[in-house]
Protein backbone atom coordinates (compact mmCIF):
# COMPACT_ATOMS: atom_id res chain seq x y z
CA UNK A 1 -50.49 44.59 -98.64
CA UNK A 2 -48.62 43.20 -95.71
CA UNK A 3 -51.22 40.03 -96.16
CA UNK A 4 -50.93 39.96 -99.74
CA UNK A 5 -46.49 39.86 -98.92
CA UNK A 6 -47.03 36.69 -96.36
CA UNK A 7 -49.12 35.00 -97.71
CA UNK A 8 -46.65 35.13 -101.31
CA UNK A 9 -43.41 34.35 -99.19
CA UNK A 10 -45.92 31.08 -97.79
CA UNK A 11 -46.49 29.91 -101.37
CA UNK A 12 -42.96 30.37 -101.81
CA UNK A 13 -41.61 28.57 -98.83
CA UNK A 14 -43.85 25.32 -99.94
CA UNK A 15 -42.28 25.37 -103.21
CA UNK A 16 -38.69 25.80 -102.13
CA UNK A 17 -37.35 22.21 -103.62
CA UNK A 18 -35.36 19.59 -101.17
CA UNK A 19 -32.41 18.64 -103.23
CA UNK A 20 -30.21 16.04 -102.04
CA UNK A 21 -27.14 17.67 -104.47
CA UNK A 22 -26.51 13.99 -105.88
CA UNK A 23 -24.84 16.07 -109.23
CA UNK A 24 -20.78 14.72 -109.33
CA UNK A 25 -19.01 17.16 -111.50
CA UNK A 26 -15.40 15.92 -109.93
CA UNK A 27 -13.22 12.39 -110.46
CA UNK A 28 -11.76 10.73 -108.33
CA UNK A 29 -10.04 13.09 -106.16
CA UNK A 30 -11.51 16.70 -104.90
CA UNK A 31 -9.35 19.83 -105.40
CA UNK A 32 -7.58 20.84 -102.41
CA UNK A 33 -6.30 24.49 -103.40
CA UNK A 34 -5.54 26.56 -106.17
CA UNK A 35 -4.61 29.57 -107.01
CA UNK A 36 -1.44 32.02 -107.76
CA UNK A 37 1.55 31.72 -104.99
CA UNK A 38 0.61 35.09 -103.36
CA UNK A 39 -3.52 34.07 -103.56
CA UNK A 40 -3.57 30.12 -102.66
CA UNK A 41 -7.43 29.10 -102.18
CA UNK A 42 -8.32 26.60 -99.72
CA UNK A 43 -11.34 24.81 -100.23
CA UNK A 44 -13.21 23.03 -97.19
CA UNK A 45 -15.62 20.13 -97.48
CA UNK A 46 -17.87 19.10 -95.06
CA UNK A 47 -18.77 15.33 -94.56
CA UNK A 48 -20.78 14.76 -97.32
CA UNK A 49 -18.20 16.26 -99.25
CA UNK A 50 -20.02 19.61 -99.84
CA UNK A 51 -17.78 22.39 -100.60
CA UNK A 52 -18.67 24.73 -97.39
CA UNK A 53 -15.85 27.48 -97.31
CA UNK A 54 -12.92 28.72 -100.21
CA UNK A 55 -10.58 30.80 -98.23
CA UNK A 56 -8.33 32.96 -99.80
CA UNK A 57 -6.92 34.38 -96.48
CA UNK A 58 -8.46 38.00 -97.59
CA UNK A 59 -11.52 36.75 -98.80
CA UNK A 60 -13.69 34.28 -97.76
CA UNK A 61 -16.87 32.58 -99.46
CA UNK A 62 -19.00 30.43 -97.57
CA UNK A 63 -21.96 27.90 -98.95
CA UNK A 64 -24.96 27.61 -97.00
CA UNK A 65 -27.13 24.38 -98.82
CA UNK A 66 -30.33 25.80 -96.59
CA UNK A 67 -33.34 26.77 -98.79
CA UNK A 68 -35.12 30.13 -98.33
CA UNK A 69 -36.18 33.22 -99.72
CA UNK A 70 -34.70 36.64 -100.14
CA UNK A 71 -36.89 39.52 -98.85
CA UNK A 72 -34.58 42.27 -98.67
CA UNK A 73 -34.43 44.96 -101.53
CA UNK A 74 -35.53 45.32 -105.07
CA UNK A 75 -37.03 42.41 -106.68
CA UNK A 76 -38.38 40.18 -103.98
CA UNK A 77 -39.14 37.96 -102.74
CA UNK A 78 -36.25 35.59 -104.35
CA UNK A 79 -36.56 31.67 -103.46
CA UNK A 80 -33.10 30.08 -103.42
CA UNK A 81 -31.55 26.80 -103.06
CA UNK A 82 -27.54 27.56 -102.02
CA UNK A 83 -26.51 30.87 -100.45
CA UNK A 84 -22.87 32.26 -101.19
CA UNK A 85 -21.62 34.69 -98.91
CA UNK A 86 -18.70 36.47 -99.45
CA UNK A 87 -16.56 37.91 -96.78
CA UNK A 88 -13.85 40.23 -96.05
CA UNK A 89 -11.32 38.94 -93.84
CA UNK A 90 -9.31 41.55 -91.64
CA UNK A 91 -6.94 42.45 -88.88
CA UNK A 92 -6.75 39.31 -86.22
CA UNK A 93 -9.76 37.58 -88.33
CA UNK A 94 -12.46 39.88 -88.37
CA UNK A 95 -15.03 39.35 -90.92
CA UNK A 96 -17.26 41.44 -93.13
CA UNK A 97 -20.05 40.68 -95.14
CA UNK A 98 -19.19 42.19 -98.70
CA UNK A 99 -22.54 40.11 -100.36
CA UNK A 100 -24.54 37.58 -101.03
CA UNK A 101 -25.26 35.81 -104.33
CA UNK A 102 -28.20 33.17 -104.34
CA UNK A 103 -28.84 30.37 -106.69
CA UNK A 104 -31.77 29.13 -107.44
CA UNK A 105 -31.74 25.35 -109.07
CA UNK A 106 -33.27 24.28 -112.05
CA UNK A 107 -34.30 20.47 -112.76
CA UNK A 108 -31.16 19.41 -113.69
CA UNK A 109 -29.77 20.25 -110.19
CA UNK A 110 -27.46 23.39 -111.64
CA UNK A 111 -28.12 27.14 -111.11
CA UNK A 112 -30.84 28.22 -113.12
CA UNK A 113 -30.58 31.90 -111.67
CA UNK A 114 -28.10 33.91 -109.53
CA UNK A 115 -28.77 36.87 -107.63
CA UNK A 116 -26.06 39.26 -105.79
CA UNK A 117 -26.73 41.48 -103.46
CA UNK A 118 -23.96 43.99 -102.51
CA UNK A 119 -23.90 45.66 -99.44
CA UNK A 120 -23.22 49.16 -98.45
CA UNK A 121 -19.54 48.08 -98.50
CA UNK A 122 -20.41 46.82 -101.93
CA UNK A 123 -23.40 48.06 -103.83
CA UNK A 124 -23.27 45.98 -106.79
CA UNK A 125 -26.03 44.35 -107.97
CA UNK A 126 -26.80 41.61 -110.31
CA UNK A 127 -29.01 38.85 -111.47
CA UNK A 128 -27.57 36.71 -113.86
CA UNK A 129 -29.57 33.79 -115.52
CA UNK A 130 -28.03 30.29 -116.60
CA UNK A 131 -29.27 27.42 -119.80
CA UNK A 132 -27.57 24.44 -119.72
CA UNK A 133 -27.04 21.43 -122.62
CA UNK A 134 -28.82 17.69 -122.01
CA UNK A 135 -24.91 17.26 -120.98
CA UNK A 136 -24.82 19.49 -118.51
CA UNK A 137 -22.72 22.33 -120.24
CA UNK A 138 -23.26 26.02 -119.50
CA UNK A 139 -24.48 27.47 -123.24
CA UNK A 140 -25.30 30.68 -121.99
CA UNK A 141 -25.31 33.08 -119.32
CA UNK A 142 -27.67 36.57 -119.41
CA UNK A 143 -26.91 39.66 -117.37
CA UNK A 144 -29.08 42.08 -118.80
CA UNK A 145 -30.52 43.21 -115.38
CA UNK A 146 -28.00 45.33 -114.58
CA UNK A 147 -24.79 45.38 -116.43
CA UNK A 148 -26.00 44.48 -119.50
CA UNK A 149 -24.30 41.50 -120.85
CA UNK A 150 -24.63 38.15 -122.25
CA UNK A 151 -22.27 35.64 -123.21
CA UNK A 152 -22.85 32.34 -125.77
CA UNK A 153 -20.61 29.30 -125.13
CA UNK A 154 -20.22 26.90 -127.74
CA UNK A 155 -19.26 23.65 -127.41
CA UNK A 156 -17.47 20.96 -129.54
CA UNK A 157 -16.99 16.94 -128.25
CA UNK A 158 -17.01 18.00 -124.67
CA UNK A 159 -15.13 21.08 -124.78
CA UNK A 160 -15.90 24.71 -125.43
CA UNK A 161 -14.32 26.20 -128.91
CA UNK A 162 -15.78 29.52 -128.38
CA UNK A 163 -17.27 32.66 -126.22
CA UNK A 164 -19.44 35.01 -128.21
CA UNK A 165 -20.20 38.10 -125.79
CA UNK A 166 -23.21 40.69 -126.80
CA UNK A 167 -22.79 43.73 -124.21
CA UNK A 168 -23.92 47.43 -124.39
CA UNK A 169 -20.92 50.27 -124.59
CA UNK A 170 -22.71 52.38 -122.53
CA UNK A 171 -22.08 49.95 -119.54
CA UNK A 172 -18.55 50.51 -119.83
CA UNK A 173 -17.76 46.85 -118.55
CA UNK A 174 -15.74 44.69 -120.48
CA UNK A 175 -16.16 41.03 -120.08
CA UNK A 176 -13.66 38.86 -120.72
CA UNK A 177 -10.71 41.00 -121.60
CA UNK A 178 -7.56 41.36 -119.59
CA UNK A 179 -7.19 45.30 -117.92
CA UNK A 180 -4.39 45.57 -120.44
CA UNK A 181 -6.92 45.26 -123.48
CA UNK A 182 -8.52 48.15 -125.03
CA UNK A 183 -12.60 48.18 -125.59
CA UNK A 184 -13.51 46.35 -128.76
CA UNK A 185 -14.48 48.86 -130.96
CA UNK A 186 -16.84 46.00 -132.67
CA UNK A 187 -19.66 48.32 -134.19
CA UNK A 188 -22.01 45.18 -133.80
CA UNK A 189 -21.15 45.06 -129.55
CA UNK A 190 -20.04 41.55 -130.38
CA UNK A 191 -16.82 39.86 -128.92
CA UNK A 192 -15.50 36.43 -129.85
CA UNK A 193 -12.97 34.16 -128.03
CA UNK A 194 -11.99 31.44 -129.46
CA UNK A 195 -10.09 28.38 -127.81
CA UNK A 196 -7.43 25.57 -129.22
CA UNK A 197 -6.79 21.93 -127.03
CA UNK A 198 -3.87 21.68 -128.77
CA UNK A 199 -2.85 17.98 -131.35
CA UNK A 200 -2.59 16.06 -127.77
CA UNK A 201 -5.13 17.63 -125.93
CA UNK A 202 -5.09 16.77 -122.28
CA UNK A 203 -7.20 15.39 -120.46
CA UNK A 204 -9.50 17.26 -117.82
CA UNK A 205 -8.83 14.75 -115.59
CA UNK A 206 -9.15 16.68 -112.24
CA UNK A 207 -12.64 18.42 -113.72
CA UNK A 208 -11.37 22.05 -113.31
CA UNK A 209 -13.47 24.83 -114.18
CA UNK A 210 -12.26 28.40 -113.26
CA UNK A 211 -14.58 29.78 -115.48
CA UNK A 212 -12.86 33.24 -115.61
CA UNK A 213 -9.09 32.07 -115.22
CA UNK A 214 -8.91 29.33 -117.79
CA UNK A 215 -11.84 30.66 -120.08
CA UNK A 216 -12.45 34.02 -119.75
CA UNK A 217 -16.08 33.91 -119.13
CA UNK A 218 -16.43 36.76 -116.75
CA UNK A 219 -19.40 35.45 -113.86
CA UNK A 220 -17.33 36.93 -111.21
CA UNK A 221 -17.37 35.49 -107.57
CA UNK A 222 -20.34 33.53 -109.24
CA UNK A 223 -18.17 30.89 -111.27
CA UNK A 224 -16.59 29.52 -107.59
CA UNK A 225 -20.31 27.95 -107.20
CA UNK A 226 -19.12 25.73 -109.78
CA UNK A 227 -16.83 23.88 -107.22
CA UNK A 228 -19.91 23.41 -105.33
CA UNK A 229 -21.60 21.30 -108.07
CA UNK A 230 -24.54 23.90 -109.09
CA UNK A 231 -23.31 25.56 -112.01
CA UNK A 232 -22.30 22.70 -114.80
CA UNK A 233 -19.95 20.28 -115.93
CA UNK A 234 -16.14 20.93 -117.15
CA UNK A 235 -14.66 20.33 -120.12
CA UNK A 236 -13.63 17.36 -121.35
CA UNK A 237 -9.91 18.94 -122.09
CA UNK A 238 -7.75 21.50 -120.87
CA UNK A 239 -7.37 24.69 -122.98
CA UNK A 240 -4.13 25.78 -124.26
CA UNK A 241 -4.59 28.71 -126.13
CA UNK A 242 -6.68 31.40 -126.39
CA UNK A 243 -7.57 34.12 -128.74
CA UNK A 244 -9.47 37.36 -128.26
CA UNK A 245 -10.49 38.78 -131.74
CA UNK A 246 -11.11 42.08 -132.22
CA UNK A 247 -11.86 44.53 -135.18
CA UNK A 248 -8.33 45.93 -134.13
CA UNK A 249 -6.71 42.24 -134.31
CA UNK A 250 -6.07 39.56 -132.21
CA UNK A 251 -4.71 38.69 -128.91
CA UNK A 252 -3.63 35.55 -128.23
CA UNK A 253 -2.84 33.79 -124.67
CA UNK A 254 -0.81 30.30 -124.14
CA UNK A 255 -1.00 27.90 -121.54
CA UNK A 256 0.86 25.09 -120.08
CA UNK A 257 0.13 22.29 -117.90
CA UNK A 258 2.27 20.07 -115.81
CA UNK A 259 0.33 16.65 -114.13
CA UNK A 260 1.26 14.04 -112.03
CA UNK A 261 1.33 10.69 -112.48
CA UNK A 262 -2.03 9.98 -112.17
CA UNK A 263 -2.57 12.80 -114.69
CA UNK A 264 -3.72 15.65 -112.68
CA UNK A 265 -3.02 18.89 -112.51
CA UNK A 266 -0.77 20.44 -110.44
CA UNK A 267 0.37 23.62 -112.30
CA UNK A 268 -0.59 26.02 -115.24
CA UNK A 269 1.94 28.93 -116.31
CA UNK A 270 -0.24 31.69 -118.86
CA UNK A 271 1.44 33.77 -120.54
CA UNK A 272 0.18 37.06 -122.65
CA UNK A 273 1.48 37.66 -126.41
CA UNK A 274 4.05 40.19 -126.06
CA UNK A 275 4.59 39.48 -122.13
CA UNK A 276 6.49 36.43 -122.24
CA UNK A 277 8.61 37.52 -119.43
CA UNK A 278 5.49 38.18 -117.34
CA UNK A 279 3.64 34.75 -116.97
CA UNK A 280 0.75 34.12 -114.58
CA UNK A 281 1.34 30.76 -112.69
CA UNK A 282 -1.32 28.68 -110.44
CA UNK A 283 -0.84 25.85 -108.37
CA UNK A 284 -3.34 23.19 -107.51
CA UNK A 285 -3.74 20.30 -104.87
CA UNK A 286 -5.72 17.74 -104.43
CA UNK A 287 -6.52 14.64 -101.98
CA UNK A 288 -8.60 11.72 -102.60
CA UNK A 289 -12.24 11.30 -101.92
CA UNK A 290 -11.67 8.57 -99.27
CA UNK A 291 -9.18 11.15 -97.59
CA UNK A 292 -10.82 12.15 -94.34
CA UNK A 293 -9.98 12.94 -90.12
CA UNK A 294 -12.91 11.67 -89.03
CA UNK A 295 -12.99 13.59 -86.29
CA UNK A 296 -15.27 14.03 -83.11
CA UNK A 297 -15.92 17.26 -80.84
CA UNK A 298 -16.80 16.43 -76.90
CA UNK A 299 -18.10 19.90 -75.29
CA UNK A 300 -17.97 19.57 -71.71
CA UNK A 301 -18.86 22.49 -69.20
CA UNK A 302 -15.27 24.08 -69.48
CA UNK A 303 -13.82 22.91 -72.67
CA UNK A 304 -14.04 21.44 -76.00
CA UNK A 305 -11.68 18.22 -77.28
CA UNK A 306 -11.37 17.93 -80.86
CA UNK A 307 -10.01 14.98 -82.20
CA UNK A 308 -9.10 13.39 -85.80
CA UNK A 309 -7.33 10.69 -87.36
CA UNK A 310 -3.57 10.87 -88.32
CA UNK A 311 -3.72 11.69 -92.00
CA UNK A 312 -0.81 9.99 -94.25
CA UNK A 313 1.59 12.77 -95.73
CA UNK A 314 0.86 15.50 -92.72
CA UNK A 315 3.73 17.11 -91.13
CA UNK A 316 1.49 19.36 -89.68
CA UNK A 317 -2.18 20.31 -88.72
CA UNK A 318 -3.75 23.95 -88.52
CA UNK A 319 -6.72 24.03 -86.77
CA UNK A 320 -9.25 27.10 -86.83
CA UNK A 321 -12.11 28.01 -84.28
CA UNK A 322 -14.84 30.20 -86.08
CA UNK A 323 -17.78 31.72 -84.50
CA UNK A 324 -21.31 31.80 -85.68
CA UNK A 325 -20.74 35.14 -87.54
CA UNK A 326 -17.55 33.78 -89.00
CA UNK A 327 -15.18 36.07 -86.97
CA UNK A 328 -12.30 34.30 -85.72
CA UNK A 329 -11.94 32.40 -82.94
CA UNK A 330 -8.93 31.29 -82.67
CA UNK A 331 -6.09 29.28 -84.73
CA UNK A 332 -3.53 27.45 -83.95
CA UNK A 333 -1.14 24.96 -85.72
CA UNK A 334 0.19 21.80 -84.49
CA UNK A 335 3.23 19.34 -85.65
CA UNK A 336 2.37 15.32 -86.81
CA UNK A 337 1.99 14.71 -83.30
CA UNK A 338 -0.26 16.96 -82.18
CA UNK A 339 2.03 19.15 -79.98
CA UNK A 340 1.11 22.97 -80.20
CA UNK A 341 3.98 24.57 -82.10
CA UNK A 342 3.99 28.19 -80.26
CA UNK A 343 6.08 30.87 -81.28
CA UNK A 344 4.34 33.34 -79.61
CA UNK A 345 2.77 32.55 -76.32
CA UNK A 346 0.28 35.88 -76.87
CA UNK A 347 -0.75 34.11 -80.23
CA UNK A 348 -1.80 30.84 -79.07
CA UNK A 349 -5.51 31.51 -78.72
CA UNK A 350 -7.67 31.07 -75.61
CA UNK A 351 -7.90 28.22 -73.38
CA UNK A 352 -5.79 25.71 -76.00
CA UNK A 353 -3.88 22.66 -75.04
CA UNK A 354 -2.49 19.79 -77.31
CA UNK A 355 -2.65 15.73 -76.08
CA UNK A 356 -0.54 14.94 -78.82
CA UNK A 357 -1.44 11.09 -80.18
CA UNK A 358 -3.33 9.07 -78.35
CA UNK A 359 -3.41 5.81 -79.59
CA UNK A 360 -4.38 6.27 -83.34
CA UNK A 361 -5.92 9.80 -82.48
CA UNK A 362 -5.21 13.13 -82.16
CA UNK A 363 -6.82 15.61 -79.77
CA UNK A 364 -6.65 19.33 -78.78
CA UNK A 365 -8.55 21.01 -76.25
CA UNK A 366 -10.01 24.17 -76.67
CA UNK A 367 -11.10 26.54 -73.97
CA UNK A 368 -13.34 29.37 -73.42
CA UNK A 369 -16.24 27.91 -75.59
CA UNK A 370 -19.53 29.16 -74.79
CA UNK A 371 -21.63 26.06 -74.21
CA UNK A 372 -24.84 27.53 -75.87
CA UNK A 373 -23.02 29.29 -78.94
CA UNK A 374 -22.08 27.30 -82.72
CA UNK A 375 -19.04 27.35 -83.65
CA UNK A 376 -17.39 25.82 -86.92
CA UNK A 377 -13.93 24.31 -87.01
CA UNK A 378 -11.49 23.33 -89.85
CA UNK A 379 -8.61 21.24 -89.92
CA UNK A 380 -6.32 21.46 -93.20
CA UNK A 381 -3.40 19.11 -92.89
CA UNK A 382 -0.27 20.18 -94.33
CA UNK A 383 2.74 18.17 -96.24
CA UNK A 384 6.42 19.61 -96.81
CA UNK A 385 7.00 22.73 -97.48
CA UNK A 386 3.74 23.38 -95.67
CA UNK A 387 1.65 22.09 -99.18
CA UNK A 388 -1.95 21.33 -98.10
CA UNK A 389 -2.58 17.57 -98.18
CA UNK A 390 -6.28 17.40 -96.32
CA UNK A 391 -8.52 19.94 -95.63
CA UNK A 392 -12.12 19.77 -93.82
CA UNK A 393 -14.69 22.03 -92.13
CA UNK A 394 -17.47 20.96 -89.52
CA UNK A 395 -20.03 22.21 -87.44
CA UNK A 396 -19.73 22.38 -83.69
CA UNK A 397 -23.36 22.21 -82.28
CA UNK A 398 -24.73 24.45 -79.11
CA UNK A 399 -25.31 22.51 -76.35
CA UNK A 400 -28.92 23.36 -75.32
CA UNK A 401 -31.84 21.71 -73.18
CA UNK A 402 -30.17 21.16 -69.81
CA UNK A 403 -32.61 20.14 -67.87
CA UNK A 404 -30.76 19.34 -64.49
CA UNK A 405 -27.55 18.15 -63.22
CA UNK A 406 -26.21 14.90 -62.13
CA UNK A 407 -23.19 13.84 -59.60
CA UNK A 408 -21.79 10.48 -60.00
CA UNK A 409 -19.54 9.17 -57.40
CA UNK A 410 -16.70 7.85 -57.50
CA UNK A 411 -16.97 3.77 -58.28
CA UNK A 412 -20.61 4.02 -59.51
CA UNK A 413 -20.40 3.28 -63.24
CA UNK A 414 -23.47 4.36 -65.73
CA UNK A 415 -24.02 4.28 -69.09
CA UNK A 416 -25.09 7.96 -71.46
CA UNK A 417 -25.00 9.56 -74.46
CA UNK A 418 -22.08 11.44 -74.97
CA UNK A 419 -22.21 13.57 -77.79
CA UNK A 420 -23.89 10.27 -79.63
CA UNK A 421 -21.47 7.95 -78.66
CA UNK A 422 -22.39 5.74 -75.94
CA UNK A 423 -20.16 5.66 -72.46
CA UNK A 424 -19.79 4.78 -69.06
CA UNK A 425 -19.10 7.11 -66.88
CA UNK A 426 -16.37 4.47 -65.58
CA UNK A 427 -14.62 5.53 -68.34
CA UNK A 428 -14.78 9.65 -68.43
CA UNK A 429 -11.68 11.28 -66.11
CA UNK A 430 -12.92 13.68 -63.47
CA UNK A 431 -14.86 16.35 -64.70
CA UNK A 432 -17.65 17.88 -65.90
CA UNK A 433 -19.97 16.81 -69.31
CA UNK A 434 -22.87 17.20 -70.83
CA UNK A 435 -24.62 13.84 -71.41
CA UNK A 436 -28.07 12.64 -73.43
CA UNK A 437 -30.30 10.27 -72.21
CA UNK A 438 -31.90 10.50 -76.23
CA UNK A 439 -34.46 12.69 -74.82
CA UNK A 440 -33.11 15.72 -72.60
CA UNK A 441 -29.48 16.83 -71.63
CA UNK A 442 -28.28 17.69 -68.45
CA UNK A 443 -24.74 17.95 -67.08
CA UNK A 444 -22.78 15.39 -65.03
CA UNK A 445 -20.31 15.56 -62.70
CA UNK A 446 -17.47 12.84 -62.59
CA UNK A 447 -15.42 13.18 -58.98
C-alpha cells in the first residue's frame, strides 16, 4: 500500500504543470485596497506583480505560486498549482492557520478546481469545481461535495445578467442572500439573481471582481484568488442593481459608483430596499503598474538594511518584518524621510534604526535577524490622511553556505558579491558582511 501511495504521489509530482501565470485580468493600474472603512484590505505584490498577501489586519491570506500535492485527509492525494492560506491574525501579530484552499489550473491558466481544508480551528471542508467561457468568464461553479450547491452565471456582451443557484434545503446554507433574507421557499431549490448596468453603464475600467460583494456569488474566501489572476475575467461593466427573486417576491439592491478622472473606481455605496438609511460603503485604491520601491536587503552578521526608492505621493512608509511562519516580526512606520516616527519607545521593534534619505534612497536597519532564518518584508507607502499609495511584499533570503571567514585590512581594496551586486570592499564602512564569490559564501570583516 505504502508503495502503491509513492509511487501515485511520483506520477503526480511529474505531472504538476510549470505555469508562468502570463493571464492579465487587470488594466492599467493594480488595486491597492478595498474594502469597508472598518475592514480596508491591503493587497501586496511581489516583483512580478503576483498578488502574494491581502491583509485585512484580522485576517490574512497568503498565495504561495509553488506546485505540489496535498496528502493530508480525505480525498488525496490533490495536485495543485497556487496555495491560499488563510490566517488569523492576533494579539501583537500572532498568526494562525484557519485553512488552506488549493487550486488546481486548467488549460486556460484559471482554477479548474478548489479544495479547502479547514483546520481544527475550522473544520470546514469543500471542493468546489470551476467551467469557464472561450472568454474567460466563470459560467459555473459546483459544490456538491459537501455543501451541496451549484450556481449558473450567465452572461450577456461581457457582463453577467444573471445567477441561477440549484442547492439542497437540507444543507441549510443559503448562497447568495443577505442574513436579513429569509430561505427561498422555491419548491424547485432554484434561486435567480438577476443584474441591471444601468442606460450609461460604466465602465469596468479598474477590472474589479468581488465576486460575493458586487455579485452575490457566494465562493467564500475562494473568490479573493480572483485578484491573483486564476479564477476568470471581470465584467465588462459595473453592476448597479440587483434583484433577488423569490416565490415570496423580490428584493432589490442599488449601487453607486464614484471614479476618478481616469475613470476608476474609488467608491461604491449599496444600499438594501427598505434600508436606505443603512448603506454599505467600500473604498478602493489603486497605483500604477510602473509604481514600484525597488528596493534591496543587505544582511550582514548583525543587521539587515532595507532600502527603497522615494515613491511620489508618500507622506509616510510602514514597514513590516514577518517570519517564516508569518508571525510578526516587527513593524514600524516611518515619515517621507525615512526618520522612525516613535510614539512608544517599547513599540519600536527590535534592533531598528532609520538613515533617513540617502541620496535618492531610503534605508532602515533592522536588528536581531537570524542570519540562517527567511523572513518576508512589506513596505506600503501611505498618502494624506494615511490613504495607501504603494504597497509591496518581498522575500528576504537565509544566508547559508559559509564556508570560512575573511579579514580585510584597512587600505586593501577587493572586489565580491554582495547580495548580487558587485563591490569593493573600499567602499563597505567597518563591519561585518556576508559576501559571494558566485560559488560559496563566507563572511568578511571590514576594520
Amino acid at each position: 500500500m505504502k508503495k502503491n501511495l509513492f509511487l501515485m504521489l511520483a506520477a503526480l509530482m511529474l505531472l504538476l504543470p510549470v505555469r508562468a501565470f502570463a493571464i492579465d485580468v487587470f488594466g492599467e493600474r493594480l488595486l491597492l485596497a478595498g474594502g469597508e472603512s472598518c475592514g480596508l484590505g491591503v493587497l501586496q505584490y511581489d516583483a512580478r506583480e503576483r498578488l502574494v498577501m491581502i491583509d485585512f489586519n484580522e485576517e490574512r491570506y497568503l498565495f504561495d505560486y509553488t506546485p505540489g500535492v496535498w496528502t493530508e485527509g480525505p480525498g488525496t492525494p490533490f495536485a495543485y498549482d497556487v496555495r491560499m492560506t488563510v490566517c488569523s491574525v492576533g494579539h501583537e501579530g500572532s498568526v494562525s492557520e484557519s485553512a488552506t484552499i488549493l487550486y488546481r489550473l486548467g488549460d486556460n491558466g484559471f482554477a479548474q478546481v478548489a479544495r479547502r481544508v479547514g483546520s481544527w480551528a475550522d473544520p470546514y471542508q469543500s471542493e468546489v469545481s470551476f467551467t469557464y467561457d472561450s472568454d474567460g468568464h466563470m459560467t459555473a461553479f459546483d459544490n456538491r461535495i459537501y455543501s451541496n450547491y451549484s450556481g449558473k452565471l450567465t452572461w450577456q456582451d461581457g457582463d453577467i445578467v444573471s445567477i441561477t443557484y440549484t442547492y439542497d434545503d437540507n444543507t441549510g446554507y443559503d448562497p447568495g442572500l443577505p442574513s436579513r433574507m429569509p430561505r427561498s421557499t422555491a419548491e424547485d431549490g432554484t434561486e435567480v439573481i438577476t443584474f441591471s448596468y444601468g442606460q450609461d453603464p460604466v465602465e469596468n475600467k479598474g477590472r474589479l471582481m468581488f465576486y460575493d460583494e458586487m455579485f452575490a456569488c457566494e465562493l467564500g474566501e475562494m473568490g479573493y484568488a480572483y485578484f491573483a489572476g486564476i479564477l476568470g475575467q471581470a465584467t465588462r461593466h459595473l453592476p448597479v442593481y440587483i434583484t433577488w427573486h423569490d416565490s415570496d417576491g423580490d428584493f432589490c439592491m442599488k449601487k453607486s459608483w464614484t471614479l476618478d478622472a481616469e475613470g476608476y473606481p474609488t467608491r461604491y455605496v449599496e444600499v438594501e430596499e427598505g434600508y436606505e438609511d443603512e448603506p454599505h460603503i467600500w473604498d478602493f485604491f489603486w497605483m500604477d503598474r510602473t509604481f514600484s520601491p525597488a528596493p534591496t536587503a543587505t544582511r550582514t552578521a548583525g543587521s539587515t538594511v532595507i532600502s527603497w526608492r522615494p515613491v511620489a505621493g508618500a507622506e509616510q512608509y510602514e514597514l513590516t518584518v514577518f517570519e517564516a511562519d508569518g508571525n510578526l516580526f516587527g513593524q514600524w512606520l516611518t515619515d517621507s524621510e525615512g526618520n522612525l516616527i516613535e510614539e512608544e519607545p517599547d513599540e519600536v521593534g527590535p534592533g531598528f534604526s532609520a538613515s533617513g534619505r540617502a541620496a535618492t534612497r531610503i534605508a532602515v536597519t533592522v536588528g536581531q535577524l537570524d542570519e540562517s532564518m527567511s523572513y518576508t518584508y512589506s513596505i506600503v507607502a501611505k498618502g494624506a490622511s494615511a490613504r495607501p499609495v504603494g504597497a509591496w511584499h518581498f522575500v528576504l533570503s537565509p544566508i547559508s553556505g559559509i564556508t570560512g571567514t575573511v579579514e580585510v585590512p584597512r587600505g586593501v581594496v577587493r572586489t565580491y558579491t554582495l547580495q548580487g551586486v558587485e563591490v569593493k570592499s573600499g567602499s563597505l564602512v567597518p563591519g561585518v558582511y556576508i559576501v559571494t564569490d558566485g560559488t560559496t559564501s563566507r563572511k568578511i570583516t571590514v576594520r
